[in-house]
N, C-alpha and C. Protein backbone atom coordinates (compact mmCIF):
# COMPACT_ATOMS: atom_id res chain seq x y z
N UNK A 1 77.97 98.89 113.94
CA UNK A 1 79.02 98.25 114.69
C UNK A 1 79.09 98.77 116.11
N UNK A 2 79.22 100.06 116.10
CA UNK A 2 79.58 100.69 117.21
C UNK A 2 77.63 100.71 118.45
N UNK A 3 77.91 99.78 119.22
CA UNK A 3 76.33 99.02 119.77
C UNK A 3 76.38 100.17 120.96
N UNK A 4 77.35 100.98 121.42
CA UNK A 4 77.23 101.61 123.00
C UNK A 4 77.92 100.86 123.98
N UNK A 5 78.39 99.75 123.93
CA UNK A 5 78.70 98.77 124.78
C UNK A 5 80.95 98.78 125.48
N UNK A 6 81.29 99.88 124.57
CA UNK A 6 82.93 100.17 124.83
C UNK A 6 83.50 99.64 124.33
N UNK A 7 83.18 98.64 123.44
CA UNK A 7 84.11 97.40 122.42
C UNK A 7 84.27 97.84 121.31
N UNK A 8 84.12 98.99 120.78
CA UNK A 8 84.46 99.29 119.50
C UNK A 8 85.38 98.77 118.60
N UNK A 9 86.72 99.05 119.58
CA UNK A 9 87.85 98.76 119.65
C UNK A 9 88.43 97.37 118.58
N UNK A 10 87.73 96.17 119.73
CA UNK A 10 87.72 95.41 119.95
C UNK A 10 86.51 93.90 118.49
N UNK A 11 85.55 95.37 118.78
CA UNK A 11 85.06 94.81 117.35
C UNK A 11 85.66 95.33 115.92
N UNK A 12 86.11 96.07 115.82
CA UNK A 12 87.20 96.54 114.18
C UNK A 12 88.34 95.81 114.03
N UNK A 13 88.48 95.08 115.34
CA UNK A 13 89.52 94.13 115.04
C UNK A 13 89.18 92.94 114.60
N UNK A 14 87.89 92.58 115.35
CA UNK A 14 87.49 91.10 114.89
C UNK A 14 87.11 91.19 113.37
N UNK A 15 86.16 92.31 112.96
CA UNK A 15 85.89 92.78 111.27
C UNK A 15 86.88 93.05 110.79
N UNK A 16 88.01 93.27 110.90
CA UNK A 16 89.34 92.94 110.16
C UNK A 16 89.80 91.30 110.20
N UNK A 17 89.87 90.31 111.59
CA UNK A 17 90.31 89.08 111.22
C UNK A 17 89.19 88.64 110.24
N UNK A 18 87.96 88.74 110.31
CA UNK A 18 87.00 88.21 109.26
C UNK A 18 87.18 88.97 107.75
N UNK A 19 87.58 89.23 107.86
CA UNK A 19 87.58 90.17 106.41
C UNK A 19 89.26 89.84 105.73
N UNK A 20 90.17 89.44 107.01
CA UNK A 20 91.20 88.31 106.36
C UNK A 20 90.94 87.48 106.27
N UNK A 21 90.40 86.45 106.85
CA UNK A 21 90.46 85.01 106.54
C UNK A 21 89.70 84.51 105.21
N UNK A 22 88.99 85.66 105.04
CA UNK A 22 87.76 85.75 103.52
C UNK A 22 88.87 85.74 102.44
N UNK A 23 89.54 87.09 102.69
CA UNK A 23 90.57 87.08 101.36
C UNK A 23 92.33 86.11 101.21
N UNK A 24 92.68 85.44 102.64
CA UNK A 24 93.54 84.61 102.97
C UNK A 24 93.28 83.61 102.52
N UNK A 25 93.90 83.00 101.45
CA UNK A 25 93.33 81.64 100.63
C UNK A 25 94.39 80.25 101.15
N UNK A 26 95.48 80.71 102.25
CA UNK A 26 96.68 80.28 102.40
C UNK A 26 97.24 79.68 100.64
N UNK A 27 98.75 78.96 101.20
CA UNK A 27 99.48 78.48 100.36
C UNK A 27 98.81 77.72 99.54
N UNK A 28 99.12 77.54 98.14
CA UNK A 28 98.86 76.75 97.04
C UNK A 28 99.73 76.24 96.32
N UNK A 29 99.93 75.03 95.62
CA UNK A 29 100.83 74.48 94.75
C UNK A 29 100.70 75.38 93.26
N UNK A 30 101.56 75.44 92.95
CA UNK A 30 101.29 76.01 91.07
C UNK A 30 101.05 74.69 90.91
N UNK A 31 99.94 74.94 89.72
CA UNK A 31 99.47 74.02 89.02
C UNK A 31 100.51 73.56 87.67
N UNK A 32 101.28 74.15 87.06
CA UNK A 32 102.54 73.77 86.34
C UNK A 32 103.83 72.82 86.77
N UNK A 33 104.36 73.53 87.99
CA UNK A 33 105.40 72.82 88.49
C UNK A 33 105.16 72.46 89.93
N UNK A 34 104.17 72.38 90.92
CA UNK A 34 103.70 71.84 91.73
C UNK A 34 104.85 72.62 92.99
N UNK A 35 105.67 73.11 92.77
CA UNK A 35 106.25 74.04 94.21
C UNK A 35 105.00 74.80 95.00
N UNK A 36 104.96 74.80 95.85
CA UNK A 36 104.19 75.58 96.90
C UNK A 36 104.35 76.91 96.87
N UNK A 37 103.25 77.88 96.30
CA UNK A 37 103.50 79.37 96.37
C UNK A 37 102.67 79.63 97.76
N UNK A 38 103.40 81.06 98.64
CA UNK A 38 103.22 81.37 100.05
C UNK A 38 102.10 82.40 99.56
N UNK A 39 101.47 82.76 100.33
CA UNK A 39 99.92 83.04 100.03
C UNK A 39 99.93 84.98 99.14
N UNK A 40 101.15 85.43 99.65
CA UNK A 40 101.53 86.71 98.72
C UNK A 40 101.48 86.14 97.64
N UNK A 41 102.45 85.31 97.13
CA UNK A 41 102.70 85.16 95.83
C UNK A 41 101.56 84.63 94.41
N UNK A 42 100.58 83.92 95.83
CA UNK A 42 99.23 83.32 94.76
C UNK A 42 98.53 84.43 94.74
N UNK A 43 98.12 85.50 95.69
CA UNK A 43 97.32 86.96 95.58
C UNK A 43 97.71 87.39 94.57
N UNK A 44 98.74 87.72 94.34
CA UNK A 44 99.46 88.61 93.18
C UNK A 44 99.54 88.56 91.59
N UNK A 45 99.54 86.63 91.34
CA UNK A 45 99.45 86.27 90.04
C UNK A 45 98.53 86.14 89.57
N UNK A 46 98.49 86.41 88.14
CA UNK A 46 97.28 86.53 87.56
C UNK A 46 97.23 85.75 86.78
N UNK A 47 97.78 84.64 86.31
CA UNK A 47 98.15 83.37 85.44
C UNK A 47 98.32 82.24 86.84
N UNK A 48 98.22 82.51 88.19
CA UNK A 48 97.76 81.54 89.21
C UNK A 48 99.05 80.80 88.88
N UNK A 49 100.23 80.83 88.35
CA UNK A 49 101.25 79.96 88.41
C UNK A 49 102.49 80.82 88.82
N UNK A 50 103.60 79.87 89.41
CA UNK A 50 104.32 80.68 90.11
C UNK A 50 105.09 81.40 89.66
N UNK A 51 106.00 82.29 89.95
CA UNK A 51 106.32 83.17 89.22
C UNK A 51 107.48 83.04 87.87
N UNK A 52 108.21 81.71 88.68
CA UNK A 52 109.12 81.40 87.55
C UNK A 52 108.34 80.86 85.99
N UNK A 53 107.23 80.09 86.37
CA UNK A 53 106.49 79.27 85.57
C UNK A 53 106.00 80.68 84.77
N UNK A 54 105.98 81.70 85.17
CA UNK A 54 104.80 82.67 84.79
C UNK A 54 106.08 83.59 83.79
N UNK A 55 106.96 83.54 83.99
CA UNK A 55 108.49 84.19 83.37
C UNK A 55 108.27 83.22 82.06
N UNK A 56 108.34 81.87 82.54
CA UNK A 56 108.70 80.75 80.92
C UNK A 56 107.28 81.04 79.88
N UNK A 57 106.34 81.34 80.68
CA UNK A 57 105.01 81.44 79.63
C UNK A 57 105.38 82.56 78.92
N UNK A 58 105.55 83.50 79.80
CA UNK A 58 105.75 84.81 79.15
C UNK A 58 106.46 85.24 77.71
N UNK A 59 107.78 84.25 77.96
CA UNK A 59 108.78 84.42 77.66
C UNK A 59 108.67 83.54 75.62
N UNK A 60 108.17 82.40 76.31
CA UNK A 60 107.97 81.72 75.02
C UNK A 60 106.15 82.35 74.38
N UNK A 61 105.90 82.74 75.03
CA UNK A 61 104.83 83.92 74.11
C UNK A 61 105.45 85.09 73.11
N UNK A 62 106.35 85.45 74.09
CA UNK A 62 107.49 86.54 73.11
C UNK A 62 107.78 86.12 71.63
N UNK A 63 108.70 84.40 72.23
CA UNK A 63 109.52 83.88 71.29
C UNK A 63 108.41 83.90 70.18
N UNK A 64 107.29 83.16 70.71
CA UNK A 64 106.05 82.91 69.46
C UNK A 64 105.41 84.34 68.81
N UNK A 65 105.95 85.10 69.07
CA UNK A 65 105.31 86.91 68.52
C UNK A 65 106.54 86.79 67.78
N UNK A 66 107.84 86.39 67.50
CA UNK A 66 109.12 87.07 67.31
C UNK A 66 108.96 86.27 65.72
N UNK A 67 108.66 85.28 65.94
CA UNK A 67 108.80 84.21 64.96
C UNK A 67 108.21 84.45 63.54
C-alpha cells in the first residue's frame, strides 16, 4: 500500500470505503412481512427476517417444544 508517494493516509481510507461497500448490502425488505430492515438490522439477523418476524418464529418454536 504504502508506494513512497505521501498518500498513505489517504489510501487506508479509500481501502476502508472499499472494504465497506463490499460488506454494505444497504436496506432490504424481510422476506415475511415485507417492512424495510435498515442495513444494521439485516447484518445482524441470522434468520434474514426482521426482528419482530424473528421474535414470532422464535416464539411459536417454543410453543411447538412446549406441546
Amino acid at each position: 500500500m504504502d508506494d513512497g508517494d505521501g498518500a498513505l493516509t489517504l489510501e487506508l481510507q479509500a481501502y476502508q470505503v472499499a472494504k465497506n461497500a463490499i460488506n454494505y448490502r444497504g436496506s432490504h425488505p424481510c422476506p415475511a412481512c415485507g417492512i424495510i430492515m435498515n442495513p444494521v438490522e439485516y447484518m445482524y439477523t441470522k434468520l434474514g427476517v426482521c426482528p419482530d418476524c424473528g421474535e414470532k418464529r422464535r416464539q411459536a418454536r417454543i410453543n411447538r417444544k412446549m406441546v
